[in-house]
C-alpha atoms as a PDB file:
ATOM      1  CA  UNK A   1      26.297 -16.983   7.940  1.00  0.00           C
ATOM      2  CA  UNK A   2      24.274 -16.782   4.866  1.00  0.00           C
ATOM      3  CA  UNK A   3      26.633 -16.857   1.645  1.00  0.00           C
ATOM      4  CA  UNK A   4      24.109 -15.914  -0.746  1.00  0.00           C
ATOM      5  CA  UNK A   5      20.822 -14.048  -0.253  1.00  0.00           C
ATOM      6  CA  UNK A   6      18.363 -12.216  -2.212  1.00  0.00           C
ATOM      7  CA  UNK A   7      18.940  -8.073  -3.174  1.00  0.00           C
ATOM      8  CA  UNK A   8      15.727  -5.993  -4.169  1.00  0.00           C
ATOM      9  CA  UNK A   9      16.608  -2.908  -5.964  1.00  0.00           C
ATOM     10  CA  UNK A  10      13.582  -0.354  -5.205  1.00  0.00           C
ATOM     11  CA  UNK A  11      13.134   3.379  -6.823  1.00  0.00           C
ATOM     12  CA  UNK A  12      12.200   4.650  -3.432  1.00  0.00           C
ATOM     13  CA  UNK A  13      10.642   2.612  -0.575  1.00  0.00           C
ATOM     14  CA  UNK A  14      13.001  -0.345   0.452  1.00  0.00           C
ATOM     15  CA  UNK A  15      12.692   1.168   3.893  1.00  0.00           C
ATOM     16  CA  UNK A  16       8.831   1.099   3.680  1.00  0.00           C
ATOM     17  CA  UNK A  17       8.866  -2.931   2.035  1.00  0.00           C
ATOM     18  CA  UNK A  18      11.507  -4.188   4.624  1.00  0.00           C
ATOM     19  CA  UNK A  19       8.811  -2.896   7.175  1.00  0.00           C
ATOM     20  CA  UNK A  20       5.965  -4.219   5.533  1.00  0.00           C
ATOM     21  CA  UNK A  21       7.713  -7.574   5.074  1.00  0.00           C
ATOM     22  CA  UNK A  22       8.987  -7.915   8.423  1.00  0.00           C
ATOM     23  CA  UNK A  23       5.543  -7.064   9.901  1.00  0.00           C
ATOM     24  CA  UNK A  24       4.145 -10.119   8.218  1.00  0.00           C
ATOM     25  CA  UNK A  25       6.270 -12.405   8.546  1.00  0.00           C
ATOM     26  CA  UNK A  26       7.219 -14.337  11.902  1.00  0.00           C
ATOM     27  CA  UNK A  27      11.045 -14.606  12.972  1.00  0.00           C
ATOM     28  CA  UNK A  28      12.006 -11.661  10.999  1.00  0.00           C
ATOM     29  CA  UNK A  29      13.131  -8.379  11.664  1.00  0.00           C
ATOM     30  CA  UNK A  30      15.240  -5.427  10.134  1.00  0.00           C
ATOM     31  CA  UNK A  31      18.705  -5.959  11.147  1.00  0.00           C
ATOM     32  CA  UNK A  32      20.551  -2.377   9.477  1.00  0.00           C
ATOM     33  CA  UNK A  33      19.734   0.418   7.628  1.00  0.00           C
ATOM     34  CA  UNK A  34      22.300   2.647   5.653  1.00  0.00           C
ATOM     35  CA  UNK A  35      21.143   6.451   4.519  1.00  0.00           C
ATOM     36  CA  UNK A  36      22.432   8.567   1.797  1.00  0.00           C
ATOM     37  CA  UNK A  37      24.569  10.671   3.532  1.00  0.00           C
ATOM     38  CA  UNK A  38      24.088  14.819   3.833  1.00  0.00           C
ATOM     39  CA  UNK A  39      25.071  16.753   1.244  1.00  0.00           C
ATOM     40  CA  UNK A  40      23.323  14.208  -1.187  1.00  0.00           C
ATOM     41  CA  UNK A  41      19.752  15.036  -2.876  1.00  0.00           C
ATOM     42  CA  UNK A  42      18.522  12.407  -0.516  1.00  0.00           C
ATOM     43  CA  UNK A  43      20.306  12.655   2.320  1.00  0.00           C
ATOM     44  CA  UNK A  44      18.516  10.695   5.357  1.00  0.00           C
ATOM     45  CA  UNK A  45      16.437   8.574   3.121  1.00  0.00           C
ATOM     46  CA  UNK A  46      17.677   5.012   3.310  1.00  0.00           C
ATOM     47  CA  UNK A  47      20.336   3.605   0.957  1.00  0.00           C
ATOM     48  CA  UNK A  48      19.988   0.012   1.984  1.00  0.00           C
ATOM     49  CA  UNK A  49      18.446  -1.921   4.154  1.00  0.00           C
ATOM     50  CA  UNK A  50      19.201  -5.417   5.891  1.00  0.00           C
ATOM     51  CA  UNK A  51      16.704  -7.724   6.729  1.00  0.00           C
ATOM     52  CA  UNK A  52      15.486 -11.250   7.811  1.00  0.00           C
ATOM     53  CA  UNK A  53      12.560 -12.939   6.697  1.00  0.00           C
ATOM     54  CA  UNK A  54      11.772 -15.855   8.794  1.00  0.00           C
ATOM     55  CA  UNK A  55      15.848 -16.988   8.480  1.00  0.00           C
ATOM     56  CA  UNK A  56      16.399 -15.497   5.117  1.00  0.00           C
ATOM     57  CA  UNK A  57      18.794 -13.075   4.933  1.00  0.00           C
ATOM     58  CA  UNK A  58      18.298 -10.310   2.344  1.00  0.00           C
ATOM     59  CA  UNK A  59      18.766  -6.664   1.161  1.00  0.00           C
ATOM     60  CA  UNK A  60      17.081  -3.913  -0.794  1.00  0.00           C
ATOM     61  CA  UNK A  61      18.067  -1.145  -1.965  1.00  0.00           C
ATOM     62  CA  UNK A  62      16.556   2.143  -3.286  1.00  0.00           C
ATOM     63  CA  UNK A  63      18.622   2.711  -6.417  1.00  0.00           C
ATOM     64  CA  UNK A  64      16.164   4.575  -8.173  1.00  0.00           C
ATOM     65  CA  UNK A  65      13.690   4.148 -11.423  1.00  0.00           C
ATOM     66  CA  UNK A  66      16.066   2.605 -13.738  1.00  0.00           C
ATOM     67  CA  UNK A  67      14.695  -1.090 -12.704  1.00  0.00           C
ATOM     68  CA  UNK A  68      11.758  -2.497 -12.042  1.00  0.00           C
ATOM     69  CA  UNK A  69      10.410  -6.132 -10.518  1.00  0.00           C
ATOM     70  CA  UNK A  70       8.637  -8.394 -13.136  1.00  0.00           C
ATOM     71  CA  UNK A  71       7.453 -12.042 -12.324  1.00  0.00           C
ATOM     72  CA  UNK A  72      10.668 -14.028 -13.832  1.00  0.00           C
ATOM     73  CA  UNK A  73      11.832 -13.468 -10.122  1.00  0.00           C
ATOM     74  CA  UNK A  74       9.602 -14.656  -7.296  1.00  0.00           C
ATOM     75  CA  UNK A  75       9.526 -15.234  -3.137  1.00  0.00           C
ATOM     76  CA  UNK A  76       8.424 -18.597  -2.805  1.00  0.00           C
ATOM     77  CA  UNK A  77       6.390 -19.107   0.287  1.00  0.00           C
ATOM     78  CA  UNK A  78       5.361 -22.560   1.628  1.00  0.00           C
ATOM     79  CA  UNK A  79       2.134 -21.730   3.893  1.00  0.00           C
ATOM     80  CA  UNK A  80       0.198 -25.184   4.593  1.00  0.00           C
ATOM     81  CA  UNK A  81      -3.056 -23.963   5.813  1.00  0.00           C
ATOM     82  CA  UNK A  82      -5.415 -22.890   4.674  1.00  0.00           C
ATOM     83  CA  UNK A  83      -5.516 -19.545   7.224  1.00  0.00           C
ATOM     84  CA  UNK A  84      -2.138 -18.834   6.845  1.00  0.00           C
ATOM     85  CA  UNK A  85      -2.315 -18.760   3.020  1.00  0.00           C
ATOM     86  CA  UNK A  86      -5.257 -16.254   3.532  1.00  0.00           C
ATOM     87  CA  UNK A  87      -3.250 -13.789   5.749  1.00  0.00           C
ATOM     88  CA  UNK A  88      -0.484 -13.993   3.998  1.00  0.00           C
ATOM     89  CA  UNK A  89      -2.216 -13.361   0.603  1.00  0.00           C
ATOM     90  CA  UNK A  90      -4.593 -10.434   1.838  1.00  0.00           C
ATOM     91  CA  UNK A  91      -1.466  -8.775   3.782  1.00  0.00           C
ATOM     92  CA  UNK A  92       0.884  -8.468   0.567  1.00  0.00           C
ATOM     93  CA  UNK A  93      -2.038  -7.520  -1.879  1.00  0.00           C
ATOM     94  CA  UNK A  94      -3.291  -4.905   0.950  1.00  0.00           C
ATOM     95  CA  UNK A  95      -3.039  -1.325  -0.027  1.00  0.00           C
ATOM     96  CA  UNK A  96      -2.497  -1.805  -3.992  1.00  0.00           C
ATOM     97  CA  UNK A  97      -1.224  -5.222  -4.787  1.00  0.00           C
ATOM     98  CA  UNK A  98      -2.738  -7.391  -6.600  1.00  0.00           C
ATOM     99  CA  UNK A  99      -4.083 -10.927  -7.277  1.00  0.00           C
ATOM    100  CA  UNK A 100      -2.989 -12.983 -10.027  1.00  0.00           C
ATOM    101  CA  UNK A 101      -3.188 -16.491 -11.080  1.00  0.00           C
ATOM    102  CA  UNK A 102      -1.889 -20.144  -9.352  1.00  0.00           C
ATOM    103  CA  UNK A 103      -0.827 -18.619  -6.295  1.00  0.00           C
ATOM    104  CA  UNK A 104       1.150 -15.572  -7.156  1.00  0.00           C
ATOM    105  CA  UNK A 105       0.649 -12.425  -6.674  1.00  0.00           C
ATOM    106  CA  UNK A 106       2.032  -9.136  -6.359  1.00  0.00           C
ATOM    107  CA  UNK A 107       2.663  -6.781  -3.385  1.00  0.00           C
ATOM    108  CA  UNK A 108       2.144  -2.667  -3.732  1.00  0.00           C
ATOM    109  CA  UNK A 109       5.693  -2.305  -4.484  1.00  0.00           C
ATOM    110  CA  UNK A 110       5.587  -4.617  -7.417  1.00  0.00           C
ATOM    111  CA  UNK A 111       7.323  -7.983  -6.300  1.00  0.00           C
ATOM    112  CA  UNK A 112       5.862 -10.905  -6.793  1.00  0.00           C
ATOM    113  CA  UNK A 113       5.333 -13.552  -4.464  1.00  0.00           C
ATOM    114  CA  UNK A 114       3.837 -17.433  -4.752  1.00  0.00           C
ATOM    115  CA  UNK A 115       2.268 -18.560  -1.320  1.00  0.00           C
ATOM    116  CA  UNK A 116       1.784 -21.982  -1.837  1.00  0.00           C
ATOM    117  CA  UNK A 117       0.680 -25.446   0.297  1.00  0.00           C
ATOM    118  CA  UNK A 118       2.494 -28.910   0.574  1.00  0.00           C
ATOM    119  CA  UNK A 119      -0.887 -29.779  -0.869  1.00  0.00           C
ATOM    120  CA  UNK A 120       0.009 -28.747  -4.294  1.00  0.00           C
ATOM    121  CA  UNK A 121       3.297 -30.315  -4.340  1.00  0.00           C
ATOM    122  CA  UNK A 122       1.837 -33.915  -3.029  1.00  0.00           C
ATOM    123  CA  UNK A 123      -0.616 -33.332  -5.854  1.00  0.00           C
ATOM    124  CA  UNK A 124       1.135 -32.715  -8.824  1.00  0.00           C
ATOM    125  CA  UNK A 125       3.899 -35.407  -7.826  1.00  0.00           C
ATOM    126  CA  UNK A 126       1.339 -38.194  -6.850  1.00  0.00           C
ATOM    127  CA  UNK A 127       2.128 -41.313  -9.554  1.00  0.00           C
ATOM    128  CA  UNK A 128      -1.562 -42.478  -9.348  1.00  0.00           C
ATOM    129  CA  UNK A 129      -2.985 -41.777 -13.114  1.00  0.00           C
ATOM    130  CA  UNK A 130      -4.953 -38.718 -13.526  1.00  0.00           C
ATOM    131  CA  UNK A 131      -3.808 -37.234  -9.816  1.00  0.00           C
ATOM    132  CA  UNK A 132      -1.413 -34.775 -11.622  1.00  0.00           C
ATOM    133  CA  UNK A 133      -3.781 -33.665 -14.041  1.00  0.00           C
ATOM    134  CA  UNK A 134      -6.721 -33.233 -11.872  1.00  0.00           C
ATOM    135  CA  UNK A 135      -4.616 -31.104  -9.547  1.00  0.00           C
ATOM    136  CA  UNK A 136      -3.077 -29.057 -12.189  1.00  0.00           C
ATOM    137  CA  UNK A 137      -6.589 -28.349 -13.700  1.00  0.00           C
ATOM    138  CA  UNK A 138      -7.536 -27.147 -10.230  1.00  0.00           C
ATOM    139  CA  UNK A 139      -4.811 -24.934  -9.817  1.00  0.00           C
ATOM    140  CA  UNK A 140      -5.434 -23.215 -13.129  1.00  0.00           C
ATOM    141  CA  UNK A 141      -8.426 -22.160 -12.038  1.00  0.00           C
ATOM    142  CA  UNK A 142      -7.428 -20.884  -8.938  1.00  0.00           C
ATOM    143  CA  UNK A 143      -5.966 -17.439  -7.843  1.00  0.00           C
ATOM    144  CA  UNK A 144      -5.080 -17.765  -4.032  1.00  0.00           C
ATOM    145  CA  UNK A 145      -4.660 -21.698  -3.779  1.00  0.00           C
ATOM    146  CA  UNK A 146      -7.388 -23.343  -1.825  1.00  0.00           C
ATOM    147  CA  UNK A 147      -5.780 -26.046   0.463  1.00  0.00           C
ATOM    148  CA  UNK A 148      -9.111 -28.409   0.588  1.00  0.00           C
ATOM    149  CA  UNK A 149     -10.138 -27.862  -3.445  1.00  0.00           C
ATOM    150  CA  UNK A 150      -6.603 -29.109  -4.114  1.00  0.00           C
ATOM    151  CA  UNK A 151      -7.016 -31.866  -1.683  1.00  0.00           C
ATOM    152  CA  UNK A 152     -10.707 -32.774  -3.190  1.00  0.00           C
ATOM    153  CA  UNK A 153      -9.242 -32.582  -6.886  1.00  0.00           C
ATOM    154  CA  UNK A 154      -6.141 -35.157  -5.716  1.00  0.00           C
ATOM    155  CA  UNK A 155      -8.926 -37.407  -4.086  1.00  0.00           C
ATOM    156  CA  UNK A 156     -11.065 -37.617  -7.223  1.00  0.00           C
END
């Protein structure tokens, strides 16, 4: 059993993200969902739900306005083609997320994500002078990473 794992405090639709999240994902799935009880303004609405992204254990909860996501916390998703960074990247930004730079972005509920390839990795840690910089250069250009510009920049 997971010891530690991630909690996403939501105003309202931690139901609706665990869904999204779980549809997109392979080898996850919702695994509990607690409602506010009757009696309560919103009774039947979930509370919390549990969830498992592709092994990862982790929670949300819909706590209310008081918070909101900003970048300084991330998913980091390794996705080493060049198709799978595509669907991943148009399925969170679908329906009013949005693009931003190096391989983040940010889903319709606000959280942000970073798909990104091996590719980048083997770049920026090659020792060969200049590999690191030409990737890096790359990458700043780049919004969704591109697998074989990253590739092309490490080659020269």
């Amino acid at each position: 059993m997971q010891t530690i794992s991630p909690f996403l405090w939501f105003d309202d639709r931690a139901e609706e993200a665990a869904e999204l999240y779980v549809s997109i994902f392979d080898d996850s799935r919702i695994t509990n969902v607690s409602r506010y009880p009757e009696g309560t303004p919103q009774a039947g609405q979930a509370l919390a739900v549990s969830f498992v992204l592709e092994g990862l254990e982790m929670n949300a909860l819909n706590g209310g306005p008081m918070y909101q996501f900003t970048p300084a916390i991330s998913l980091f998703v390794r996705a080493d083609t060049q198709e799978r960074i595509d669907f991943l990247w148009d399925s969170l930004i679908a329906d009013g997320g949005a693009p931003s730079r190096c391989g983040w972005l940010v889903d319709k509920f606000g959280l942000s994500w970073q798909i990104v390839p091996a590719a980048l990795d083997e770049g920026l840690s090659d020792p060969r002078p200049g590999v690191a910089g030409r990737v890096m250069e790359a990458m700043m250009k780049m919004d969704k990473l591109d697998v074989a510009l990253l590739k092309a920049a490490r080659e020269g």
